[in-house]
PDB file of N, CA and C in Angstrom:
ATOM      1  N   UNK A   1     -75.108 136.550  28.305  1.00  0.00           N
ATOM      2  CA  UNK A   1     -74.287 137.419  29.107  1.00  0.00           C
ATOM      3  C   UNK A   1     -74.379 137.045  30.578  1.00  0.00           C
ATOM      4  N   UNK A   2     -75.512 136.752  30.991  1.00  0.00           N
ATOM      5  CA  UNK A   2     -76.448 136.059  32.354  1.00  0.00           C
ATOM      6  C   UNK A   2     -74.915 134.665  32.914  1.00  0.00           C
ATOM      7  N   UNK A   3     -74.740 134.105  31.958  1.00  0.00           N
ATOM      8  CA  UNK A   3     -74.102 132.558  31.679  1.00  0.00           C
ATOM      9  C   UNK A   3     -72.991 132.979  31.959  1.00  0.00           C
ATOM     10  N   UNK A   4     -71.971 134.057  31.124  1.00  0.00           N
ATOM     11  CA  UNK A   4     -70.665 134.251  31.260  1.00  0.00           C
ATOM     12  C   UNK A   4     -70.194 135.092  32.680  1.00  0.00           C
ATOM     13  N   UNK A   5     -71.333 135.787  33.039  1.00  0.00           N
ATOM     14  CA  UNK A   5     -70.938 136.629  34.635  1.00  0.00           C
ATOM     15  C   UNK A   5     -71.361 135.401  35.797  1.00  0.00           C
ATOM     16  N   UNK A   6     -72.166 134.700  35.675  1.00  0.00           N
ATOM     17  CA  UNK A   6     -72.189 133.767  36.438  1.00  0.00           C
ATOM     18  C   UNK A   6     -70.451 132.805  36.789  1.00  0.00           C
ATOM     19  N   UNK A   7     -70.468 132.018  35.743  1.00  0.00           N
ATOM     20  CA  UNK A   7     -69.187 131.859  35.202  1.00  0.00           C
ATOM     21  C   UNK A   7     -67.831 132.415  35.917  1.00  0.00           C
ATOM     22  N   UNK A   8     -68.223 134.339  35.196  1.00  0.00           N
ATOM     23  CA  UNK A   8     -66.644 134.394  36.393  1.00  0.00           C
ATOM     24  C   UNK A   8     -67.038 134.560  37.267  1.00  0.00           C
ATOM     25  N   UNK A   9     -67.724 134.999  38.018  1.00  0.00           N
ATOM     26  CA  UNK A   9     -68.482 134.762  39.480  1.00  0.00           C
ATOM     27  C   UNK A   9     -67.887 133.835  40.402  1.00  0.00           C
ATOM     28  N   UNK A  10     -68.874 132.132  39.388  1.00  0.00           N
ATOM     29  CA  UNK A  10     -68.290 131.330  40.182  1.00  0.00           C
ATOM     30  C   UNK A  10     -66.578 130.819  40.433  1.00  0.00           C
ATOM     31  N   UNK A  11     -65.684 131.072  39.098  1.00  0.00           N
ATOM     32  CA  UNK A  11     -64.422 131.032  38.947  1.00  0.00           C
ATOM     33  C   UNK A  11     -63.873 132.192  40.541  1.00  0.00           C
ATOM     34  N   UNK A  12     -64.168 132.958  40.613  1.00  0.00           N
ATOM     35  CA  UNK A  12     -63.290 134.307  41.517  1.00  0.00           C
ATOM     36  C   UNK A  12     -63.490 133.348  42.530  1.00  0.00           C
ATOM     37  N   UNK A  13     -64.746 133.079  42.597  1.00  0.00           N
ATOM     38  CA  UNK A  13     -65.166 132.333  43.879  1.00  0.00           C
ATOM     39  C   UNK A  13     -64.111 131.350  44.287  1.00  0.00           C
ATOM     40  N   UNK A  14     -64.069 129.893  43.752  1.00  0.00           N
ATOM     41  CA  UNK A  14     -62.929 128.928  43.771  1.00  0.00           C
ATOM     42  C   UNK A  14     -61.694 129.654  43.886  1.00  0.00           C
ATOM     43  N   UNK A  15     -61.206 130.445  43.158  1.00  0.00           N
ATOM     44  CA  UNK A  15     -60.256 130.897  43.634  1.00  0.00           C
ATOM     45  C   UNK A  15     -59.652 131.870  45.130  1.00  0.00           C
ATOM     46  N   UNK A  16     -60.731 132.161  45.269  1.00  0.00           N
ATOM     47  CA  UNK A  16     -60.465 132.708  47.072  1.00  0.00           C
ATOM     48  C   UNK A  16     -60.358 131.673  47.959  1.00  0.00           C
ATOM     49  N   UNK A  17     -61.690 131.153  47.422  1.00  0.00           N
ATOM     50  CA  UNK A  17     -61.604 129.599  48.115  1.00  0.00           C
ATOM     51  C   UNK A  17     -60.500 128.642  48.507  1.00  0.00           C
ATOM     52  N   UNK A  18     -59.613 128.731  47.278  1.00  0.00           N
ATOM     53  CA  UNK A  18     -58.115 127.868  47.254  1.00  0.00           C
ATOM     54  C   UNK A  18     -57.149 128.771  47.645  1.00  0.00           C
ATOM     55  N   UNK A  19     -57.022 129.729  47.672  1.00  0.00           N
ATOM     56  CA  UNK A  19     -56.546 130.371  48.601  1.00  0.00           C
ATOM     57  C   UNK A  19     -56.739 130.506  50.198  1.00  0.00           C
ATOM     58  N   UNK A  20     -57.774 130.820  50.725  1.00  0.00           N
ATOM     59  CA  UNK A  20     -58.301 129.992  51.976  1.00  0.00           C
ATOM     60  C   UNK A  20     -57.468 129.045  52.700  1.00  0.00           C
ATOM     61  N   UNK A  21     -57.839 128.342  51.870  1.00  0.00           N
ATOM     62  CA  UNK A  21     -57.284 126.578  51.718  1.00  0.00           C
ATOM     63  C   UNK A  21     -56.137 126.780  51.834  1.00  0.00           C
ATOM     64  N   UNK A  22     -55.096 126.929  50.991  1.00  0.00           N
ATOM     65  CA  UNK A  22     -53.727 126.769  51.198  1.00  0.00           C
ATOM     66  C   UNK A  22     -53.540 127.505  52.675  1.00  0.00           C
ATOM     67  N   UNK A  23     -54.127 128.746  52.624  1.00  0.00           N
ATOM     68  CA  UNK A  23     -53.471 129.688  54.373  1.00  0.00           C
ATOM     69  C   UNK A  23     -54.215 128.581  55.303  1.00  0.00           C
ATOM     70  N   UNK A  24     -55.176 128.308  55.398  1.00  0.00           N
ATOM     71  CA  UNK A  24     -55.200 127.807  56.560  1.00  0.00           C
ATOM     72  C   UNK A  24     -54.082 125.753  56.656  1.00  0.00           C
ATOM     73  N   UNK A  25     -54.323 125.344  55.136  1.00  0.00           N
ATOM     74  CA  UNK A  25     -53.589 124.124  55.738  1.00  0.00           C
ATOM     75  C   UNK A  25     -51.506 124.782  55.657  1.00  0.00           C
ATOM     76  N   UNK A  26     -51.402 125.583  55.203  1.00  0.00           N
ATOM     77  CA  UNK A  26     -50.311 126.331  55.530  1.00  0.00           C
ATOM     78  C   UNK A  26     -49.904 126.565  57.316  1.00  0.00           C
ATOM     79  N   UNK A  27     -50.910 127.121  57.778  1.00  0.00           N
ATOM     80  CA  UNK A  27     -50.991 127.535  58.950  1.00  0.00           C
ATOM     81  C   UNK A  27     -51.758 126.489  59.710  1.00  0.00           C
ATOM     82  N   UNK A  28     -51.943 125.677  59.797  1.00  0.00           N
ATOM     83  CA  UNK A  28     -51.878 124.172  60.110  1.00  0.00           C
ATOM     84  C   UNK A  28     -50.706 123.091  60.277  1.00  0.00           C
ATOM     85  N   UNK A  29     -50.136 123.348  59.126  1.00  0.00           N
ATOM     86  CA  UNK A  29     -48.962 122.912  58.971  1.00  0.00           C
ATOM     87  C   UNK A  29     -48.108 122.926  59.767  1.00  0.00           C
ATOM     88  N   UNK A  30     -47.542 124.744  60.178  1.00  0.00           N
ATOM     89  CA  UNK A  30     -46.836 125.425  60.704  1.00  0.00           C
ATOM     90  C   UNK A  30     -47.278 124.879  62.126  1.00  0.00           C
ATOM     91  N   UNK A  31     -48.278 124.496  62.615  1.00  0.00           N
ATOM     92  CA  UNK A  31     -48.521 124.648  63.993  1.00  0.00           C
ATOM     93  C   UNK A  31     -48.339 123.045  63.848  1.00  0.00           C
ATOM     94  N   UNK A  32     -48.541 122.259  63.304  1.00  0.00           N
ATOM     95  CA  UNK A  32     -48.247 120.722  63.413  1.00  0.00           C
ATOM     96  C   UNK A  32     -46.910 120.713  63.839  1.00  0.00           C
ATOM     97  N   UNK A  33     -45.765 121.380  62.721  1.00  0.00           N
ATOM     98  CA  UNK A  33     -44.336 121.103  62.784  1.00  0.00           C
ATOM     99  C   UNK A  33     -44.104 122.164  63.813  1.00  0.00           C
ATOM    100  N   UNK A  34     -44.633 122.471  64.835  1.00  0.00           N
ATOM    101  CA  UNK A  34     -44.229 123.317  66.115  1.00  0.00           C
ATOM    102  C   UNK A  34     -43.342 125.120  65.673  1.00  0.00           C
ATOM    103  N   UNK A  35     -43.962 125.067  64.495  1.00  0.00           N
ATOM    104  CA  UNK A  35     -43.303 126.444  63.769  1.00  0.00           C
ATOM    105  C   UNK A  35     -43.348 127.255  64.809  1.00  0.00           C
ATOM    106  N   UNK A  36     -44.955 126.989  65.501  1.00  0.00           N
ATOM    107  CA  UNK A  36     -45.098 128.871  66.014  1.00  0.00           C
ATOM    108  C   UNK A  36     -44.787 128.723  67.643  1.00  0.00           C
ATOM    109  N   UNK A  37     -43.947 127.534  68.020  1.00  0.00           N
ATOM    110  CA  UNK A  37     -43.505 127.439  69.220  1.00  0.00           C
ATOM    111  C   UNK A  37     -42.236 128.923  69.202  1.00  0.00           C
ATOM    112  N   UNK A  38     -41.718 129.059  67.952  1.00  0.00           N
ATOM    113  CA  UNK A  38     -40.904 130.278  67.782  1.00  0.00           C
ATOM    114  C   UNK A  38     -41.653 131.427  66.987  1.00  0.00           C
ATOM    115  N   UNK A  39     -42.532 131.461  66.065  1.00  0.00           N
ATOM    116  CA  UNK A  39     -42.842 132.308  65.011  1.00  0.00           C
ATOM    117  C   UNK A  39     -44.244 132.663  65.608  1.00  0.00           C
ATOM    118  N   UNK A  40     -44.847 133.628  65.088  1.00  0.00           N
ATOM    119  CA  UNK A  40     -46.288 134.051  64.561  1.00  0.00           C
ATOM    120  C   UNK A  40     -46.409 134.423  63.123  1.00  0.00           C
ATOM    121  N   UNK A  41     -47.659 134.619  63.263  1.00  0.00           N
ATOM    122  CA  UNK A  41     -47.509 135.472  61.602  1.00  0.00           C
ATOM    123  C   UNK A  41     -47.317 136.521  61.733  1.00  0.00           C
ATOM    124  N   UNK A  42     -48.285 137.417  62.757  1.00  0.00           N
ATOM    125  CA  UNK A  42     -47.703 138.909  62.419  1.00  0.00           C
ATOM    126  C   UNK A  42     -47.109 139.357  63.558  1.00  0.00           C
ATOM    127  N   UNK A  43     -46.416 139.069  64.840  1.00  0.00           N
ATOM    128  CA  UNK A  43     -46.057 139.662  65.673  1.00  0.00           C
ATOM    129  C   UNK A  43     -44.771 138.979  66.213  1.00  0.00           C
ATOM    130  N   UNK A  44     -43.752 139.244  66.761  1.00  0.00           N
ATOM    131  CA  UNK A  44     -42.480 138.995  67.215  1.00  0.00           C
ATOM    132  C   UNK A  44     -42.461 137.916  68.124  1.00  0.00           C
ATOM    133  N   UNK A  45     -41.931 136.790  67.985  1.00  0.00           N
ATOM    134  CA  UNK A  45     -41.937 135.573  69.099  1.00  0.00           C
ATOM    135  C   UNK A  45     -40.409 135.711  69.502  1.00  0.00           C
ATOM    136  N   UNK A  46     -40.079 134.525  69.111  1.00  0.00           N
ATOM    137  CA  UNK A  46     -38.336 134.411  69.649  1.00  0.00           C
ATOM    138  C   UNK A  46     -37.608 134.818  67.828  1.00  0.00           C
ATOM    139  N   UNK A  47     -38.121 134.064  66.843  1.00  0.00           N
ATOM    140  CA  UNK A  47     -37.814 134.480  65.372  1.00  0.00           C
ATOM    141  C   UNK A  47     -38.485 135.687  65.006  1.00  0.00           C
ATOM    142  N   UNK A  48     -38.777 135.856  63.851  1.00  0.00           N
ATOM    143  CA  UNK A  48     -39.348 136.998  63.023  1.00  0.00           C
ATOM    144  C   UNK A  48     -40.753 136.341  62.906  1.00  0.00           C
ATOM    145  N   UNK A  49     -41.349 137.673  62.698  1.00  0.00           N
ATOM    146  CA  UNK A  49     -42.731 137.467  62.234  1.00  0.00           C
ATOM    147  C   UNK A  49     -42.616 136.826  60.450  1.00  0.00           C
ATOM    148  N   UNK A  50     -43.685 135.554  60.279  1.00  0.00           N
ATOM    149  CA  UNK A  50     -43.295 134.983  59.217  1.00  0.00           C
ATOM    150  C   UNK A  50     -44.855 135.563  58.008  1.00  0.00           C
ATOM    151  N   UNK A  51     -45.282 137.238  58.745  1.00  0.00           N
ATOM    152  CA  UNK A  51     -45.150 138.116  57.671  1.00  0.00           C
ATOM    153  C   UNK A  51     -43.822 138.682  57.075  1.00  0.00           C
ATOM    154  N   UNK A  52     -42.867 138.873  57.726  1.00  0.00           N
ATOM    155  CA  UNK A  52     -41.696 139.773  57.885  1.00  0.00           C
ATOM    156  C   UNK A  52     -41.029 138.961  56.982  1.00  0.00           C
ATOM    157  N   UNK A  53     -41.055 137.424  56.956  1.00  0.00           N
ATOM    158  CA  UNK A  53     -39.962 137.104  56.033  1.00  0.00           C
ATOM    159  C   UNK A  53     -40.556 136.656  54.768  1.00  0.00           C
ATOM    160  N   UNK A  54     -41.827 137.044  54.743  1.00  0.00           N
ATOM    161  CA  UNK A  54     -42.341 137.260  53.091  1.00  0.00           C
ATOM    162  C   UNK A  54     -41.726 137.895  52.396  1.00  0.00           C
ATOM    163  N   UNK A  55     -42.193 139.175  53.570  1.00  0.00           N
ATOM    164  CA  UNK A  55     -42.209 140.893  52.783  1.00  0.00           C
ATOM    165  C   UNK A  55     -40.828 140.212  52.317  1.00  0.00           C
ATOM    166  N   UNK A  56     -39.689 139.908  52.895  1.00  0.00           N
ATOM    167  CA  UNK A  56     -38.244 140.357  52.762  1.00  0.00           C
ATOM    168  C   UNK A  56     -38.087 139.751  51.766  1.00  0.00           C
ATOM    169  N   UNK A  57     -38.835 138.494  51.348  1.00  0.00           N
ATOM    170  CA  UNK A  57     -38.320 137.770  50.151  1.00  0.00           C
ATOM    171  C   UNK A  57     -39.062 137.386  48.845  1.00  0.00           C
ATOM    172  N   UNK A  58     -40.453 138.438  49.517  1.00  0.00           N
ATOM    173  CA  UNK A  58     -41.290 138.485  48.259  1.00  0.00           C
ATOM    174  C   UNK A  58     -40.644 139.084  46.487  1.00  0.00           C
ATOM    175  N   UNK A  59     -41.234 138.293  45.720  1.00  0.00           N
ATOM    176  CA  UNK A  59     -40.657 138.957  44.295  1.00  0.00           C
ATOM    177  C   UNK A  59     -39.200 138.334  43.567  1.00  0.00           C
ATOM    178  N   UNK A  60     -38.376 137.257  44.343  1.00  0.00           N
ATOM    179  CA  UNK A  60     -37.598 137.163  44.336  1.00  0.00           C
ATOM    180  C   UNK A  60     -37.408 135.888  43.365  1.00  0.00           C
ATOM    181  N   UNK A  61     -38.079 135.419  42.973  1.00  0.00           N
ATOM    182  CA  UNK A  61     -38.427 134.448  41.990  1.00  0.00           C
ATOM    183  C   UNK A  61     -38.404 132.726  42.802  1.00  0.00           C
ATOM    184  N   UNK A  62     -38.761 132.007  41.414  1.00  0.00           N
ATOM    185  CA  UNK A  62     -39.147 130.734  42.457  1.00  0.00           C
ATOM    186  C   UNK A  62     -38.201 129.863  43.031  1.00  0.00           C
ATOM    187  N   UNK A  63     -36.553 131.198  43.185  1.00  0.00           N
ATOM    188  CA  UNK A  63     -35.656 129.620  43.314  1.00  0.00           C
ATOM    189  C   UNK A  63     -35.510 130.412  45.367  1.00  0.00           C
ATOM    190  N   UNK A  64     -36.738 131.312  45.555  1.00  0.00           N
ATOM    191  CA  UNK A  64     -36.965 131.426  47.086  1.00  0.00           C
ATOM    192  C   UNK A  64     -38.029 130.397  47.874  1.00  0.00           C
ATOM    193  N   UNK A  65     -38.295 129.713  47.314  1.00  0.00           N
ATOM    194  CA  UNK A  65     -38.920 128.700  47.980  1.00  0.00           C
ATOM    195  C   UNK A  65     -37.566 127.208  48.109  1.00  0.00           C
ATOM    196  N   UNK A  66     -37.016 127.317  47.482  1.00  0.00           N
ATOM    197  CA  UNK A  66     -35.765 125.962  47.549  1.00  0.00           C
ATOM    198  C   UNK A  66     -34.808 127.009  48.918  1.00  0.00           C
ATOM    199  N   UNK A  67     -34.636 128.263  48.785  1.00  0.00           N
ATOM    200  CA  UNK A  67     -33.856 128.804  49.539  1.00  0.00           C
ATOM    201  C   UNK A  67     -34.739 128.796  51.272  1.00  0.00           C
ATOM    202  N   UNK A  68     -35.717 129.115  51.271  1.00  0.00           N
ATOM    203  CA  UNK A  68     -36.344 129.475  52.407  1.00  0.00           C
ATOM    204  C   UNK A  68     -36.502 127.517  53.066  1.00  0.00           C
ATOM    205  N   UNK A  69     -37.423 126.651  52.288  1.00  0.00           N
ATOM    206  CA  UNK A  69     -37.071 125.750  52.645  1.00  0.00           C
ATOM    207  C   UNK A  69     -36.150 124.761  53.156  1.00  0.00           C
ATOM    208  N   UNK A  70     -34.686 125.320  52.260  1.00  0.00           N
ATOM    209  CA  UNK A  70     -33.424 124.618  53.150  1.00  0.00           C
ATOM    210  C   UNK A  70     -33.068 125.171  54.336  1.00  0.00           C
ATOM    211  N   UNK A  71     -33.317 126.936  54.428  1.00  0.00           N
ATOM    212  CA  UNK A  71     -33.177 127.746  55.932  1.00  0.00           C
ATOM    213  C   UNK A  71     -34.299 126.901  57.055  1.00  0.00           C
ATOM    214  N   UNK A  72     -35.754 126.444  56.512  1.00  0.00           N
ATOM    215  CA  UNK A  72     -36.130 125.315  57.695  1.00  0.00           C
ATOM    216  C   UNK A  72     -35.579 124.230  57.654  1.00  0.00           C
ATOM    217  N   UNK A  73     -35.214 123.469  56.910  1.00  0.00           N
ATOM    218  CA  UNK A  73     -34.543 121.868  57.259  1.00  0.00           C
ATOM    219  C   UNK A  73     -33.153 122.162  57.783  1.00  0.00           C
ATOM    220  N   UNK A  74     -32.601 123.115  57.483  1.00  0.00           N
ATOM    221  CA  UNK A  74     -31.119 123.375  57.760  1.00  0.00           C
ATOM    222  C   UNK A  74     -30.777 124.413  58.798  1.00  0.00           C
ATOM    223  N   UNK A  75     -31.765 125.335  59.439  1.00  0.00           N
ATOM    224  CA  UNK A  75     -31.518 125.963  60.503  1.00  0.00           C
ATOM    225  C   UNK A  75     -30.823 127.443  59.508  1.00  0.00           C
ATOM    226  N   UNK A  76     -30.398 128.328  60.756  1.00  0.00           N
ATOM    227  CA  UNK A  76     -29.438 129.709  60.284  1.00  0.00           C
ATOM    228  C   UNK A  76     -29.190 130.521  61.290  1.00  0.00           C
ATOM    229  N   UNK A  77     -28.627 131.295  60.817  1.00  0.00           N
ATOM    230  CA  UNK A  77     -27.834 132.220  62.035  1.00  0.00           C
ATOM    231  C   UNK A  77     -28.028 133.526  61.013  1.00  0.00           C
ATOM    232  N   UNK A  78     -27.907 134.927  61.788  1.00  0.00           N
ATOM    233  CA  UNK A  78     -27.280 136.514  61.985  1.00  0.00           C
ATOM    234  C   UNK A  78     -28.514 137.319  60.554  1.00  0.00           C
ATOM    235  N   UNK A  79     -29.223 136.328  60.005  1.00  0.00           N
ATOM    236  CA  UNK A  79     -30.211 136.980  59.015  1.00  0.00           C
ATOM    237  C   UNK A  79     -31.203 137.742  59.743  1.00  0.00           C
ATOM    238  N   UNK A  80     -31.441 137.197  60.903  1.00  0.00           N
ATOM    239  CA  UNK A  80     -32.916 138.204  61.270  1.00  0.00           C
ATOM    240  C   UNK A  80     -32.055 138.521  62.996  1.00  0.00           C
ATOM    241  N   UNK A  81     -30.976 138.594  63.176  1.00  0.00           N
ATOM    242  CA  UNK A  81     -30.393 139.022  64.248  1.00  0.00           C
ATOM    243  C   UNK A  81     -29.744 137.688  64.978  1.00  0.00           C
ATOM    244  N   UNK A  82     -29.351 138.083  66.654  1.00  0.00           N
ATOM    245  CA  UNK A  82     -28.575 137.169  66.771  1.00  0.00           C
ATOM    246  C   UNK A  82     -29.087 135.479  67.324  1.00  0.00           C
ATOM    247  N   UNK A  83     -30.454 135.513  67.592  1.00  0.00           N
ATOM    248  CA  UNK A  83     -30.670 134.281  67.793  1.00  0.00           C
ATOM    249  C   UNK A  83     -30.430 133.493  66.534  1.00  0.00           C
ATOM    250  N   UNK A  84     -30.132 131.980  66.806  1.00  0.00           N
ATOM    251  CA  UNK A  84     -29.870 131.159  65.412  1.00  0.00           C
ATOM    252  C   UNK A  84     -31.532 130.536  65.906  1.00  0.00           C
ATOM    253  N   UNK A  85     -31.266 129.602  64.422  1.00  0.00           N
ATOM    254  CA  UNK A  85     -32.933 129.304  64.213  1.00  0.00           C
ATOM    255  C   UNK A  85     -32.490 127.815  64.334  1.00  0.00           C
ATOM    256  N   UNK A  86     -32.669 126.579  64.907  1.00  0.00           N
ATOM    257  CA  UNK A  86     -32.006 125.688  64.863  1.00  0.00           C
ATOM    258  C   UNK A  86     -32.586 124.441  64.268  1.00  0.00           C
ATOM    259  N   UNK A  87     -31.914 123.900  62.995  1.00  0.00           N
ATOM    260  CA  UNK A  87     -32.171 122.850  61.951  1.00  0.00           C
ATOM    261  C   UNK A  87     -33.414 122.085  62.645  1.00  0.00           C
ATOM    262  N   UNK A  88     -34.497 122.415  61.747  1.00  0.00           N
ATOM    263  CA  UNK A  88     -35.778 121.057  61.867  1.00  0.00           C
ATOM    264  C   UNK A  88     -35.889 120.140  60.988  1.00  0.00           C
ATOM    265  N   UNK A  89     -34.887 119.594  61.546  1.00  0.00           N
ATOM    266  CA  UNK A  89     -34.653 117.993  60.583  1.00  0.00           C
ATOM    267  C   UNK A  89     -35.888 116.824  60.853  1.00  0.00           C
ATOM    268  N   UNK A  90     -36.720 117.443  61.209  1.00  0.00           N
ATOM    269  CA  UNK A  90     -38.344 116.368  61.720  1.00  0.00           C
ATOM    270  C   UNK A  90     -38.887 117.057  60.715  1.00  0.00           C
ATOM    271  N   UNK A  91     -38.562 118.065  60.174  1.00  0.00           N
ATOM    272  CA  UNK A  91     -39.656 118.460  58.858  1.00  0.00           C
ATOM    273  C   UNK A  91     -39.223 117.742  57.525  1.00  0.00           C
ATOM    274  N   UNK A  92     -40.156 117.320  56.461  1.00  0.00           N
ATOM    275  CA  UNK A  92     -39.371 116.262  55.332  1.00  0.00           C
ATOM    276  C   UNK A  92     -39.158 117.594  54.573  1.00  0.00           C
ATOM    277  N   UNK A  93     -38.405 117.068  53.734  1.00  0.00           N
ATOM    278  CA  UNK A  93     -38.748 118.691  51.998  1.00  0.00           C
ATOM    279  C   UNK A  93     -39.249 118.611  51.893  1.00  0.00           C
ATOM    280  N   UNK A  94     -40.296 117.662  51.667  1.00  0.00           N
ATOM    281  CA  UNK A  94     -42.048 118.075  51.068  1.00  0.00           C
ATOM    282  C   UNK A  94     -42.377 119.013  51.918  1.00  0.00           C
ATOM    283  N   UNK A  95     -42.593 118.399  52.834  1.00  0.00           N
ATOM    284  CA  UNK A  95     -43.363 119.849  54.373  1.00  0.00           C
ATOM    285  C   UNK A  95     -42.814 121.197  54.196  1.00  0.00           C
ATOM    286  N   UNK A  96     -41.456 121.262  54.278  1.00  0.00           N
ATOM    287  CA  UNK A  96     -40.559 121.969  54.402  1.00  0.00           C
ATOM    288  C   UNK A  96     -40.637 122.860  53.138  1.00  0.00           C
ATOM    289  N   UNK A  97     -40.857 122.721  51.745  1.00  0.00           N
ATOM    290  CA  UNK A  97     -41.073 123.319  50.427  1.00  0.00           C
ATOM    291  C   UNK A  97     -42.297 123.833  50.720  1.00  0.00           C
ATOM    292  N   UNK A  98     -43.589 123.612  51.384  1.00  0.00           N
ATOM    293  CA  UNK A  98     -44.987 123.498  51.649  1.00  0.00           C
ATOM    294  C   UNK A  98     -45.169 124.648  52.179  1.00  0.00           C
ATOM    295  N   UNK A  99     -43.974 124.383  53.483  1.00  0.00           N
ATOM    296  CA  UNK A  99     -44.479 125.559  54.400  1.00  0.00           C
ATOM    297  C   UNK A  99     -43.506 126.788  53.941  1.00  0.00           C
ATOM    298  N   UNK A 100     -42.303 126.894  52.888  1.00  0.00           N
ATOM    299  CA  UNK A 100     -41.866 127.889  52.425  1.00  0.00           C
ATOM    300  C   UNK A 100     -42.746 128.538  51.424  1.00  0.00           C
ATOM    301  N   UNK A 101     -43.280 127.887  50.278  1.00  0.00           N
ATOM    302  CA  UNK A 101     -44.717 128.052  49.983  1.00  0.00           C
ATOM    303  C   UNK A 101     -45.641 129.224  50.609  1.00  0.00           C
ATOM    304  N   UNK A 102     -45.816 128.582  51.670  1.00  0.00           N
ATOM    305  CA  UNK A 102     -46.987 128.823  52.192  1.00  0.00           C
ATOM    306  C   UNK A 102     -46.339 130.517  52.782  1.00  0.00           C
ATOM    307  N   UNK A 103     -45.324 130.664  53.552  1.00  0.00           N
ATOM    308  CA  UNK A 103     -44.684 131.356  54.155  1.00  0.00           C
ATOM    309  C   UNK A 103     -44.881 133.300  53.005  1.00  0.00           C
ATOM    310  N   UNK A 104     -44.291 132.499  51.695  1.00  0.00           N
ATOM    311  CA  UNK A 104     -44.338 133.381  50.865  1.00  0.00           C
ATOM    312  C   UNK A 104     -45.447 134.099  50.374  1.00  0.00           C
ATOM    313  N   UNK A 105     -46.750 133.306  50.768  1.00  0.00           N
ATOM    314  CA  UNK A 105     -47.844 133.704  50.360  1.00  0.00           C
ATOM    315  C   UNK A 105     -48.222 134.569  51.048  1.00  0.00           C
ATOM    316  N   UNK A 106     -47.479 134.833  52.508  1.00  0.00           N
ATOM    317  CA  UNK A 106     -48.331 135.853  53.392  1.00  0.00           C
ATOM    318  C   UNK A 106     -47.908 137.176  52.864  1.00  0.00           C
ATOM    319  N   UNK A 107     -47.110 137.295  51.694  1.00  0.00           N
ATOM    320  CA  UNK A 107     -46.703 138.565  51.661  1.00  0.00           C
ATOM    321  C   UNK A 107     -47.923 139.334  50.890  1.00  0.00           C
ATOM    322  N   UNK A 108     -47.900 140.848  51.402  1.00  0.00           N
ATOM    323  CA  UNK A 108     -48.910 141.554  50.597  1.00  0.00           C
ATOM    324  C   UNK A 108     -48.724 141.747  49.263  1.00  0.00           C
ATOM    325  N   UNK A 109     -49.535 141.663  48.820  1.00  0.00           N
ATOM    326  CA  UNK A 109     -49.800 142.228  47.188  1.00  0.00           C
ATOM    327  C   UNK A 109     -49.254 143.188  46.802  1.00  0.00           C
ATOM    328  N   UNK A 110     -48.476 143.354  45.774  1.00  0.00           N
ATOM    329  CA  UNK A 110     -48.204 144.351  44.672  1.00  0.00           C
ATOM    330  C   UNK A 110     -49.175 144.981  43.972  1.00  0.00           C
ATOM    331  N   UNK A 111     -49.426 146.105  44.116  1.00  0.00           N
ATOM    332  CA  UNK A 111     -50.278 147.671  44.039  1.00  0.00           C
ATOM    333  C   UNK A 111     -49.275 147.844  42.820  1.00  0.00           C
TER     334      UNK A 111
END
């Protein structure tokens, strides 16, 4: 019994762990590709807080990471008001899928 609580122990463990991991090279990321020259996570820059566009698109299944990712390579207009967000074509799709990814993860948990 000693063996199997150890076990999930160490399992919960790795898994916070990789979680960790993804937020911070997420949020690494974001600050490489000059994300938060416009964004934060939780507070109002020139865009939305990129808690804010979790929440909005949390739950929505996985074809919101192809959607959120083309809104960074491709820019947008009038979704989060009237500034436009303007195309970061220096981000590849890999990055760009990565940091939509990543984006989605900040949303809170379902209670």
């Amino acid at each position: 019994m000693h063996l199997i609580r150890s076990l999930w122990v160490a399992a919960a463990g790795l898994l916070v762990a990789g979680a960790a991991q993804a937020q911070t090279t997420g949020l690494d990321l974001a600050k490489n590709k000059a994300c938060m020259a416009c964004h934060q996570v939780e507070a109002k820059r020139v865009g939305p807080p990129l808690a804010s566009v979790a929440e909005r698109y949390a739950g929505q299944g996985p074809a919101m990471v192809d959607y959120l990712a083309g809104k960074i390579r491709g820019g947008g207009r009038g979704a989060w008001g009237a500034v436009p967000m303007p195309a970061q074509t220096h981000v590849s799709p890999e990055d760009a899928r990565l940091l939509a990814e990543w984006i989605l993860s900040l949303a809170p948990a379902k209670q």
